[in-house]
C-alpha atoms as a PDB file:
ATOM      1  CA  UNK A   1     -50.816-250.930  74.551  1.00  0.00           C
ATOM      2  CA  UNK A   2     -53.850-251.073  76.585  1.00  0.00           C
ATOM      3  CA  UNK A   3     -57.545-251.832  74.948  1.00  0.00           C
ATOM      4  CA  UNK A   4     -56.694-252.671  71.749  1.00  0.00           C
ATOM      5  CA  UNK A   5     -54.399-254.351  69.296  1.00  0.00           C
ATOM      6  CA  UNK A   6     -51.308-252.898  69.091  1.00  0.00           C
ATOM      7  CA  UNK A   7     -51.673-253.707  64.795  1.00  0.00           C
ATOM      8  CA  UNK A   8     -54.883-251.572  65.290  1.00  0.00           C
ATOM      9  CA  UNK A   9     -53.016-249.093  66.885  1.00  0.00           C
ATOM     10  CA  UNK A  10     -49.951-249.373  64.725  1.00  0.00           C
ATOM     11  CA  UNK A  11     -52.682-249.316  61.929  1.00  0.00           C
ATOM     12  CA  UNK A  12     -54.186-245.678  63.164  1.00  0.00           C
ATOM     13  CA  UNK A  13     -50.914-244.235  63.599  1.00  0.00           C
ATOM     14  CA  UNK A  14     -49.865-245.387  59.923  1.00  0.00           C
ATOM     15  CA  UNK A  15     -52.865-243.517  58.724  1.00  0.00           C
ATOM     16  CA  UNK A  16     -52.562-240.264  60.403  1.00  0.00           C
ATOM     17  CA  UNK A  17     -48.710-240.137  59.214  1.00  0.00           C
ATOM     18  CA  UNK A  18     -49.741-240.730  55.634  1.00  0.00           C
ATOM     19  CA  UNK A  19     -52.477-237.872  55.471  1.00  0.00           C
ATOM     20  CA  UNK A  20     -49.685-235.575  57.251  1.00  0.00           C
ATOM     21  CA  UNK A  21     -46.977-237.108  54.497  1.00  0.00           C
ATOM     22  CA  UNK A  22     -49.261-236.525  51.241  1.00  0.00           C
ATOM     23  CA  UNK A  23     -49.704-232.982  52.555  1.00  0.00           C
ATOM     24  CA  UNK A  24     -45.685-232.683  52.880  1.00  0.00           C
ATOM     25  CA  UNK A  25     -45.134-234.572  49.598  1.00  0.00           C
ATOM     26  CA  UNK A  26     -47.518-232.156  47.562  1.00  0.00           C
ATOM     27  CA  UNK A  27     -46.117-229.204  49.180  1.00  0.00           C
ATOM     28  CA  UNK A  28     -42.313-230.299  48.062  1.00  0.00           C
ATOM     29  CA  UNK A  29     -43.427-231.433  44.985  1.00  0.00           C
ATOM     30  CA  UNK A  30     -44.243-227.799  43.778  1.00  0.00           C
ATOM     31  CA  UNK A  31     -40.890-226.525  44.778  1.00  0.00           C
ATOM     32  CA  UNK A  32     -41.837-224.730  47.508  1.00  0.00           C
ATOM     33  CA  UNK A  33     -38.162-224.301  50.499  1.00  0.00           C
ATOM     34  CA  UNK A  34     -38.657-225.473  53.371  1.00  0.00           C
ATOM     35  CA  UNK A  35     -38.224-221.816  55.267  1.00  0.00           C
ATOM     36  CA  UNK A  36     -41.006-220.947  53.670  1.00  0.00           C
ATOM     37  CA  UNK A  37     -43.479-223.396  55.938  1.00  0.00           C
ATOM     38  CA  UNK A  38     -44.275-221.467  58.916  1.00  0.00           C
ATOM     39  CA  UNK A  39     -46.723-222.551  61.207  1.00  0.00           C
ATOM     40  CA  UNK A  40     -49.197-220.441  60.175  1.00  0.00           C
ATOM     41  CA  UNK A  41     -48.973-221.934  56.276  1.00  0.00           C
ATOM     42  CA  UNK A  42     -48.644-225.561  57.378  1.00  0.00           C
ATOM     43  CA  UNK A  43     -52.198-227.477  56.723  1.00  0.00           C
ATOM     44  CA  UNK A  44     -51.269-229.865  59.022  1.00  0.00           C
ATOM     45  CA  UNK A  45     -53.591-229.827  62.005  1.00  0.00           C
ATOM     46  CA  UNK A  46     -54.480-232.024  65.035  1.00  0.00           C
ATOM     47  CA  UNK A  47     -55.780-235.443  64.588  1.00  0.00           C
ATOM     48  CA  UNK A  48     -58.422-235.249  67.584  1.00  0.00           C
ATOM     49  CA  UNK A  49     -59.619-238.688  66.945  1.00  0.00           C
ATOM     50  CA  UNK A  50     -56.151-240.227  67.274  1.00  0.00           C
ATOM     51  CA  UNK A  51     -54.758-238.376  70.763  1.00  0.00           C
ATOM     52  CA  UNK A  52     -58.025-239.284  72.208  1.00  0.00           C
ATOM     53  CA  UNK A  53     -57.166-243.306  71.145  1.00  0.00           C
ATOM     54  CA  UNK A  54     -52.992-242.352  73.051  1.00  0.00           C
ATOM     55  CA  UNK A  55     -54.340-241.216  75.370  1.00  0.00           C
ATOM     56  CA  UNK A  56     -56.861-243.903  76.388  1.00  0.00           C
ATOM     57  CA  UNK A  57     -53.709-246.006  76.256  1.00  0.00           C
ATOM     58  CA  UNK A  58     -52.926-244.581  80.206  1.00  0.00           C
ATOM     59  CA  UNK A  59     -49.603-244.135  79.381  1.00  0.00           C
ATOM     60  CA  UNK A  60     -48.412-241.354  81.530  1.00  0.00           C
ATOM     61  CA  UNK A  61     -45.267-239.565  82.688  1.00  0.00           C
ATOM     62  CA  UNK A  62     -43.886-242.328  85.344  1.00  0.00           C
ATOM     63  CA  UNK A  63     -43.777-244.734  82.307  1.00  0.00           C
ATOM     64  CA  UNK A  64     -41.852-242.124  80.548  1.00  0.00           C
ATOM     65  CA  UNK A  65     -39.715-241.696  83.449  1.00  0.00           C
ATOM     66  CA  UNK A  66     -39.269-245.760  83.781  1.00  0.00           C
ATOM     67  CA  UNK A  67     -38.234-246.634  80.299  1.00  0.00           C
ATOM     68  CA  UNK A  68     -35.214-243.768  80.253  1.00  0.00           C
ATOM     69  CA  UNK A  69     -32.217-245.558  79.500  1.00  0.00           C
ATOM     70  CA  UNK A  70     -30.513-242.681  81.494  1.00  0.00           C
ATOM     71  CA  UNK A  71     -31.464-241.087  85.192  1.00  0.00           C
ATOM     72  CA  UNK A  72     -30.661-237.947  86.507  1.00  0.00           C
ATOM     73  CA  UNK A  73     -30.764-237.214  89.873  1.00  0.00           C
ATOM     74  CA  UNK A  74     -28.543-234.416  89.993  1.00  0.00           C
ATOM     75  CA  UNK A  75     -28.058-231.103  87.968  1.00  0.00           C
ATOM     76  CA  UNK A  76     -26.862-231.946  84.322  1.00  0.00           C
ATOM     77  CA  UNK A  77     -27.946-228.906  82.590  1.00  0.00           C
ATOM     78  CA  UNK A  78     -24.258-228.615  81.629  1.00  0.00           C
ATOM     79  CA  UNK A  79     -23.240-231.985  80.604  1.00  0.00           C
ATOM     80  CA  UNK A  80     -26.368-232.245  78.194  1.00  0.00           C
ATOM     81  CA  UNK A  81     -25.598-229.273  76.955  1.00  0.00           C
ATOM     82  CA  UNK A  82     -22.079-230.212  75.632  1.00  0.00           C
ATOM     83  CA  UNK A  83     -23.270-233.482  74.799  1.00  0.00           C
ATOM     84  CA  UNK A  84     -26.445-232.279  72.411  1.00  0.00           C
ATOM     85  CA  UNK A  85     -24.492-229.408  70.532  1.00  0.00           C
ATOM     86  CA  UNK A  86     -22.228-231.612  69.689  1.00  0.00           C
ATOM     87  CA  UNK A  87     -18.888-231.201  71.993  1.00  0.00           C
ATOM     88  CA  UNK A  88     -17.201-228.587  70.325  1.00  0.00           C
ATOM     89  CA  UNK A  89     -15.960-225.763  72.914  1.00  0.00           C
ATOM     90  CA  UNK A  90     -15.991-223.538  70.169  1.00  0.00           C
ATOM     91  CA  UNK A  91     -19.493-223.855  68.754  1.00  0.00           C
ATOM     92  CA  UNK A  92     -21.705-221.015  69.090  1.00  0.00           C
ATOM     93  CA  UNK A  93     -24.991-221.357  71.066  1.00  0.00           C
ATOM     94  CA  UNK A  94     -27.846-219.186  71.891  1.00  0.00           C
ATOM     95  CA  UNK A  95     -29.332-218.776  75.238  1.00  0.00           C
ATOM     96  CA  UNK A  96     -31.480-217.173  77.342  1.00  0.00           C
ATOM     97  CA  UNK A  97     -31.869-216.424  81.246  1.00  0.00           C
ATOM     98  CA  UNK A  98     -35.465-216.128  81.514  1.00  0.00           C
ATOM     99  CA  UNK A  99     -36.928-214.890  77.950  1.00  0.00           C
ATOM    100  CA  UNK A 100     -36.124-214.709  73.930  1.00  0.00           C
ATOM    101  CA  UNK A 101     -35.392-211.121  74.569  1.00  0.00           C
ATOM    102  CA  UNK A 102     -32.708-212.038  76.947  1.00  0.00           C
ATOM    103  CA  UNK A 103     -30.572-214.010  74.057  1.00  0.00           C
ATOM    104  CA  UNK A 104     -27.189-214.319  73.921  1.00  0.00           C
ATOM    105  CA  UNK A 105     -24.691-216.089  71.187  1.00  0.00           C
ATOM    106  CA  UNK A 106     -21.727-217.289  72.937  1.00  0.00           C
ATOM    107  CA  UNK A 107     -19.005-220.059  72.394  1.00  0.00           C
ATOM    108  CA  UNK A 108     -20.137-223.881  73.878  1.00  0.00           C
ATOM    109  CA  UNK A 109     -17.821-223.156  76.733  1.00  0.00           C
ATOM    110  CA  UNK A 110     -18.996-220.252  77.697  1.00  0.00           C
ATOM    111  CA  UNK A 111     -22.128-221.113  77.899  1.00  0.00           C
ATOM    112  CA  UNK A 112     -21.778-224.190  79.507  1.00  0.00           C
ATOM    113  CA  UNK A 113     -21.431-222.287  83.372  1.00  0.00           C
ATOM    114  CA  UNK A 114     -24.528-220.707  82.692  1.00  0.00           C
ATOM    115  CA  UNK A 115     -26.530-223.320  81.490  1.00  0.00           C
ATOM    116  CA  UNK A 116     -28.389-224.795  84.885  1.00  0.00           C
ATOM    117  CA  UNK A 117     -29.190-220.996  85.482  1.00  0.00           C
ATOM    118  CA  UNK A 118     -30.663-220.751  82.030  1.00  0.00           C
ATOM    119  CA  UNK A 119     -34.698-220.814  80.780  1.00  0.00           C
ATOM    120  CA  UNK A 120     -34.438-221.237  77.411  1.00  0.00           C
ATOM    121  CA  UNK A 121     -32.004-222.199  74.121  1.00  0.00           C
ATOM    122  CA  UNK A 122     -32.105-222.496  70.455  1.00  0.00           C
ATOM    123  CA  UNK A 123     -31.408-226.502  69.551  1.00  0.00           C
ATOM    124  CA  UNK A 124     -29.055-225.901  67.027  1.00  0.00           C
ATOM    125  CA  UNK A 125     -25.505-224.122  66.965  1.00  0.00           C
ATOM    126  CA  UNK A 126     -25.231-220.635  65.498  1.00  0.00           C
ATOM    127  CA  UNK A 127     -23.240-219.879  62.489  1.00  0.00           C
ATOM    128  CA  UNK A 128     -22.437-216.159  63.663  1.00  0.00           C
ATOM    129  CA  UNK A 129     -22.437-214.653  67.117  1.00  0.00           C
ATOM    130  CA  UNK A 130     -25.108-211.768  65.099  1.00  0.00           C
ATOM    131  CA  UNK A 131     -27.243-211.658  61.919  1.00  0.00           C
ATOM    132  CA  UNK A 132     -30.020-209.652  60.458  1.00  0.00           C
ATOM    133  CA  UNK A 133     -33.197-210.330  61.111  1.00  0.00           C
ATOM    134  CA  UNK A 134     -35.952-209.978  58.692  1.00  0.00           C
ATOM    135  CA  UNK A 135     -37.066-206.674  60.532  1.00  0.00           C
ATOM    136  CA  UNK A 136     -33.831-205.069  59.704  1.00  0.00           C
ATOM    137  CA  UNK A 137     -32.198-205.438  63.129  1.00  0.00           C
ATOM    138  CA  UNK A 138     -28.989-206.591  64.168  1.00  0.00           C
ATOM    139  CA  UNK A 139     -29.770-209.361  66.036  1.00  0.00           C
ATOM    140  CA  UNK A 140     -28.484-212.405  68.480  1.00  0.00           C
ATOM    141  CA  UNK A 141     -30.522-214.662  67.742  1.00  0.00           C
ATOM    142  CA  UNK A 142     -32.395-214.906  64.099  1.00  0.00           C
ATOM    143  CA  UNK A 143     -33.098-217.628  60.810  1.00  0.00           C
ATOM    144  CA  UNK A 144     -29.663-215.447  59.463  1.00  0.00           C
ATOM    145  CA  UNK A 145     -27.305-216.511  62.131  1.00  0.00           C
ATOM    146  CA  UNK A 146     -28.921-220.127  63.134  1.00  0.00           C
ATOM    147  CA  UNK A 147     -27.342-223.024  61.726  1.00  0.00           C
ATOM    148  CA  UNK A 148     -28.845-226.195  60.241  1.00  0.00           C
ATOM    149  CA  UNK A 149     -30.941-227.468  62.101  1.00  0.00           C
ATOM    150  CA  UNK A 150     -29.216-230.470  64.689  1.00  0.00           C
ATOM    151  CA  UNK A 151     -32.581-231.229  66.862  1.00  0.00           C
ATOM    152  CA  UNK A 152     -36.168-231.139  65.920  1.00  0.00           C
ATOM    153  CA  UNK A 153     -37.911-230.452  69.450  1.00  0.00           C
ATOM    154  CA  UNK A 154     -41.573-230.263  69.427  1.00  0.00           C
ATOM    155  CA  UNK A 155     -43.231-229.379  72.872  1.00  0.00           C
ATOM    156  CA  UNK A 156     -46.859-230.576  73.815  1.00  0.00           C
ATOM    157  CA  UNK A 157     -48.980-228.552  75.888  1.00  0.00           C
ATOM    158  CA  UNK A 158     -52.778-229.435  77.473  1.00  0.00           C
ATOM    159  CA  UNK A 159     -54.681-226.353  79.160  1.00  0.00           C
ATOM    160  CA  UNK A 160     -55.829-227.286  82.427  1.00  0.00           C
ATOM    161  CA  UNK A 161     -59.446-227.238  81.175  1.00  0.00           C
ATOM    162  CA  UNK A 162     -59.041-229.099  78.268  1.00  0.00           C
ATOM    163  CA  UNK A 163     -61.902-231.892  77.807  1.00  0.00           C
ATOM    164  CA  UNK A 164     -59.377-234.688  76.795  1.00  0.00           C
ATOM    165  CA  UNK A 165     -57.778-234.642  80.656  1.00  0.00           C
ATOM    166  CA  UNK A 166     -61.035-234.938  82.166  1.00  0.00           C
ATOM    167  CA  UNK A 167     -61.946-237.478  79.871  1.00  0.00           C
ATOM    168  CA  UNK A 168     -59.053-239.458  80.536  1.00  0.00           C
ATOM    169  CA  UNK A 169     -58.826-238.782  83.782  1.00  0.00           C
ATOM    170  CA  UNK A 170     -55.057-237.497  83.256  1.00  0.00           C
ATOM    171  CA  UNK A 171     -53.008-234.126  83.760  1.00  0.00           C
ATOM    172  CA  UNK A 172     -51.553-232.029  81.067  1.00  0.00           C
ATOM    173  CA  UNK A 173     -47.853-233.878  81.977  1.00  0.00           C
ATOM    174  CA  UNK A 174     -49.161-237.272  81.484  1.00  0.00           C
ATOM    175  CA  UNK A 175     -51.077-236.783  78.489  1.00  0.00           C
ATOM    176  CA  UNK A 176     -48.183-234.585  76.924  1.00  0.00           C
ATOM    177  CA  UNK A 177     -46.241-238.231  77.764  1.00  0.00           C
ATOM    178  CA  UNK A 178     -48.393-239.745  76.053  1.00  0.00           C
ATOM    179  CA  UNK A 179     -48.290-238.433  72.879  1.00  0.00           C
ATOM    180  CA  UNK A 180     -44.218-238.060  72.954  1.00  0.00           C
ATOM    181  CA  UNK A 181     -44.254-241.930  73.564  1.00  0.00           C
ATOM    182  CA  UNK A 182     -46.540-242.544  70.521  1.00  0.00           C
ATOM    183  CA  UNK A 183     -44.562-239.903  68.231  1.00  0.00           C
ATOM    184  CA  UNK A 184     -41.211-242.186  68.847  1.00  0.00           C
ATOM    185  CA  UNK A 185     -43.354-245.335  68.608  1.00  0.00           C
ATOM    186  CA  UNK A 186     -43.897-244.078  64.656  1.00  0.00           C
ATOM    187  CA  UNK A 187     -40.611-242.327  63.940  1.00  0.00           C
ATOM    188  CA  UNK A 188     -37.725-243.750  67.280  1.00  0.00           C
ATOM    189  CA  UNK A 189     -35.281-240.961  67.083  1.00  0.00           C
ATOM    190  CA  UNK A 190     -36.054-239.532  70.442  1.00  0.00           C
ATOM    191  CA  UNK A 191     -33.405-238.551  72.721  1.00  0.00           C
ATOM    192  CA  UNK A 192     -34.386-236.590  75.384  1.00  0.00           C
ATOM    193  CA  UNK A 193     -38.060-235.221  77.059  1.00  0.00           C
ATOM    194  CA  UNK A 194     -37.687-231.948  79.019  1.00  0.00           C
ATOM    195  CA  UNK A 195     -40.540-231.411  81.411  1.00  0.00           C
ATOM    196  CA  UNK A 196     -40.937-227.423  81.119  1.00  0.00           C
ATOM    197  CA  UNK A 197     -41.622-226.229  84.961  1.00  0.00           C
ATOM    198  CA  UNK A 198     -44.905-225.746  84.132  1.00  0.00           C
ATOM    199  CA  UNK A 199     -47.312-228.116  82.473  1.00  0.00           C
ATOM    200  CA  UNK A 200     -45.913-228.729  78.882  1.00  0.00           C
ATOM    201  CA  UNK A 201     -43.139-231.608  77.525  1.00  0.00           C
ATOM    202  CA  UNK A 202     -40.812-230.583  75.209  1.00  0.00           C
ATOM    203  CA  UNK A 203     -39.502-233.854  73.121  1.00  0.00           C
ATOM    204  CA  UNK A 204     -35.706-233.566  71.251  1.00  0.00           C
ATOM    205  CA  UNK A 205     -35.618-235.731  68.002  1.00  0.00           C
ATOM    206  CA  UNK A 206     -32.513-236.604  66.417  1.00  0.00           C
ATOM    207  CA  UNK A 207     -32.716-234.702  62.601  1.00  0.00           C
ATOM    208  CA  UNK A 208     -29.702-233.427  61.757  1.00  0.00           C
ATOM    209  CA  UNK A 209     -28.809-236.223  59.091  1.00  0.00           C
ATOM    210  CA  UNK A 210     -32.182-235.593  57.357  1.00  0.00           C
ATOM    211  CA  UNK A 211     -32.691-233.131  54.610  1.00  0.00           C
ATOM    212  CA  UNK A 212     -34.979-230.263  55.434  1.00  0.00           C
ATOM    213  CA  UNK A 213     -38.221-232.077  53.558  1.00  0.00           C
ATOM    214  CA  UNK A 214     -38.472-234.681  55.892  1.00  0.00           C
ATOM    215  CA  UNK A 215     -37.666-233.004  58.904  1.00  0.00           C
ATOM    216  CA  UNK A 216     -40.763-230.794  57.626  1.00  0.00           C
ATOM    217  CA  UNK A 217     -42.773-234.054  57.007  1.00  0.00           C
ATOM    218  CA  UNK A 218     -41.447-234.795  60.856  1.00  0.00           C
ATOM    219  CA  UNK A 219     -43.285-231.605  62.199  1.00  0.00           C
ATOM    220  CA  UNK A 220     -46.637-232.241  60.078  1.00  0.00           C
ATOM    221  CA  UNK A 221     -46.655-235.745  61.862  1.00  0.00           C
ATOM    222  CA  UNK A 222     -45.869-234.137  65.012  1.00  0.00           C
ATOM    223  CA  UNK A 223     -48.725-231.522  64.973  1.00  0.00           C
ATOM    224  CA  UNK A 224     -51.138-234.343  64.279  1.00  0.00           C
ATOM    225  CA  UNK A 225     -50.537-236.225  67.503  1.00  0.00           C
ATOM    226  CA  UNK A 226     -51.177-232.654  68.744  1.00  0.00           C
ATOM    227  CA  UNK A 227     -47.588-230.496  68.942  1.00  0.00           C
ATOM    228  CA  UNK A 228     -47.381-226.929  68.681  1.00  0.00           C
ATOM    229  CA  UNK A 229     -46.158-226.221  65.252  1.00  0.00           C
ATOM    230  CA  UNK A 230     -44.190-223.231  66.713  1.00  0.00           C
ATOM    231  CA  UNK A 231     -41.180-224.788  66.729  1.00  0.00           C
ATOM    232  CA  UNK A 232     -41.065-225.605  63.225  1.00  0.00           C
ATOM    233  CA  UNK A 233     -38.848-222.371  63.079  1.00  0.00           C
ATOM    234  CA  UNK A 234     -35.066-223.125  63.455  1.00  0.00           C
ATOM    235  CA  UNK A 235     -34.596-219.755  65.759  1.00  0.00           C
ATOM    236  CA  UNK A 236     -37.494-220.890  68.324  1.00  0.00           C
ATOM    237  CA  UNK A 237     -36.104-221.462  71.793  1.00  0.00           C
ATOM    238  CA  UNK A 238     -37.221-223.972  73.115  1.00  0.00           C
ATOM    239  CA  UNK A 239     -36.822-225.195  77.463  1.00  0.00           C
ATOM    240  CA  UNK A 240     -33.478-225.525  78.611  1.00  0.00           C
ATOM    241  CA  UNK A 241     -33.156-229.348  79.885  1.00  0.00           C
ATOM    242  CA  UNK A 242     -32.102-229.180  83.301  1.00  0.00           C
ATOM    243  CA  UNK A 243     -32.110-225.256  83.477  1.00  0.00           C
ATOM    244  CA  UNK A 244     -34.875-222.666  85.307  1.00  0.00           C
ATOM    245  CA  UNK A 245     -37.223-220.854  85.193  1.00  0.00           C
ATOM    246  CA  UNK A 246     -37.472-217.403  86.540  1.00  0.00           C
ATOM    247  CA  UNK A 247     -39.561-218.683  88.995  1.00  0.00           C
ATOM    248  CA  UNK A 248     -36.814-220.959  89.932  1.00  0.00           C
ATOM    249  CA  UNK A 249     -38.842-224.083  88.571  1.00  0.00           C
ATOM    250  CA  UNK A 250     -36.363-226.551  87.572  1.00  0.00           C
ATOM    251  CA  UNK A 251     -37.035-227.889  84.154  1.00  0.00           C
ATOM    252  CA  UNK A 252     -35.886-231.415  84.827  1.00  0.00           C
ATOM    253  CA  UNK A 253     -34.933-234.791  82.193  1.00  0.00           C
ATOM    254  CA  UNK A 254     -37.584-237.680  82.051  1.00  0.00           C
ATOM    255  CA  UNK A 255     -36.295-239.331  79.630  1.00  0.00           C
ATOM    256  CA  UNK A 256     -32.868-239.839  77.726  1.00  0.00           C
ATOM    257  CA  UNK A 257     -31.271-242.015  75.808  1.00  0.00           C
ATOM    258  CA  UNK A 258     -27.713-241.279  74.517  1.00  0.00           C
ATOM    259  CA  UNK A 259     -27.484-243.747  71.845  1.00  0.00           C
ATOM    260  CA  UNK A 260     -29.729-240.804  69.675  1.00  0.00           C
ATOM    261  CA  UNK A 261     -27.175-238.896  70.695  1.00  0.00           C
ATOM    262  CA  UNK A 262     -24.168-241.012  69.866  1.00  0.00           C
ATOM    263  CA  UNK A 263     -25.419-241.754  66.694  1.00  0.00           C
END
């Protein structure tokens, strides 16, 4: 850490986690389920004060890119597939060529051929190939027929106007780095960063042996370092790694460690 102490830094971090955590702890402590926390009734907001001390840091995407245990240089869309929902040729997965409307629920190993052609999945396995959605609808890909939740990915995302690059002298990629890099600092956990084709991260964090509360405390943490809460919902797709865009953009790996994985 650049321009300070890393226990000063270690010190801010604390502090933003515990005002996101006594927000979490009073929420849980009056019953409330988690599926009832969208992003809209979360409190949690961003903590300008503390991305503007990240990203002073100059961490960026090439440091990202340099502490990955795991390179790829070639298409792998496939192989991380398997590997994240869990190995199973016969779990069910949800994805999508280009858009959420385009959703499909297939087994693992069908999906697996399509998945370096494919924008978009949900990061957990289905429990049914269909369920009813809260419209009504029969539908591919809903809360009803997504399973518990196996990977918390929150995605960070800087519009090209936005004061803090300017200030920092960085691009939306780098800062978005950034801010992944000091969300593992605080909670490790990170397996994966998926660099969207465009100019977002997305950031896969292992979750599936925590209970729902404090993969909920997880997301209040995240949108204080300055996530969009959106994927707090278990259906959200979120970027394919490895896949494409429509545009043909490819949405490649910068960073992945398989022992978050493994574990």
């Amino acid at each position: 850490m650049r321009g300070r102490s890393q226990t000063e830094a270690e010190r801010e971090t604390r502090d933003a986690v515990e005002k996101a955590f006594a927000y979490s702890a009073s929420v849980f402590s009056r019953g409330r389920r988690f599926e009832s926390i969208t992003p809209q009734s979360s409190k949690a907001r961003p903590d300008v004060d503390l991305i503007d001390r990240v990203l002073a840091d100059g961490f960026g995407a090439a440091d990202l890119w340099e502490r990955s245990p795991v390179r790829f240089e070639s298409p792998c869309a496939a192989y991380l597939l398997h590997l994240l929902m869990g190995g199973d040729s016969q779990t069910l997965v949800c994805l999508a060529k280009a858009h959420p409307a385009d959703a499909r629920t297939m087994a693992l190993s069908d999906a697996l051929p399509l998945a370096e052609s494919s924008a978009l999945l949900v990061p957990s396995p289905m429990s049914a190939r269909t369920g009813r959605s809260q419209s009504g609808r029969e539908s591919p890909r809903c809360l009803a027929n997504t399973g518990p939740r196996r990977w918390a990915v929150v995605e960070f995302d800087f519009a090209a106007d936005d004061p803090c690059l300017s200030c920092h002298d960085m691009d939306s990629i780098d800062a978005c780095a950034a801010l992944l890099w000091a969300l593992r600092s605080r909670v490790g956990r990170l397996a994966l960063v998926c660099h969207s084709g465009g100019k977002s991260l997305h950031g896969w964090f292992r979750c599936w042996d925590w209970e729902e509360m404090y993969t909920a405390e997880f997301f209040d943490v995240a949108v204080v370092h300055g996530a969009d809460p959106a994927t707090r919902c278990r259906a959200q797709m979120v970027r394919m790694p490895d896949g494409r865009r429509c545009n043909g953009a490819r949405q490649s790996v910068l960073f992945f460690d398989p022992a978050e994985v493994a574990k």
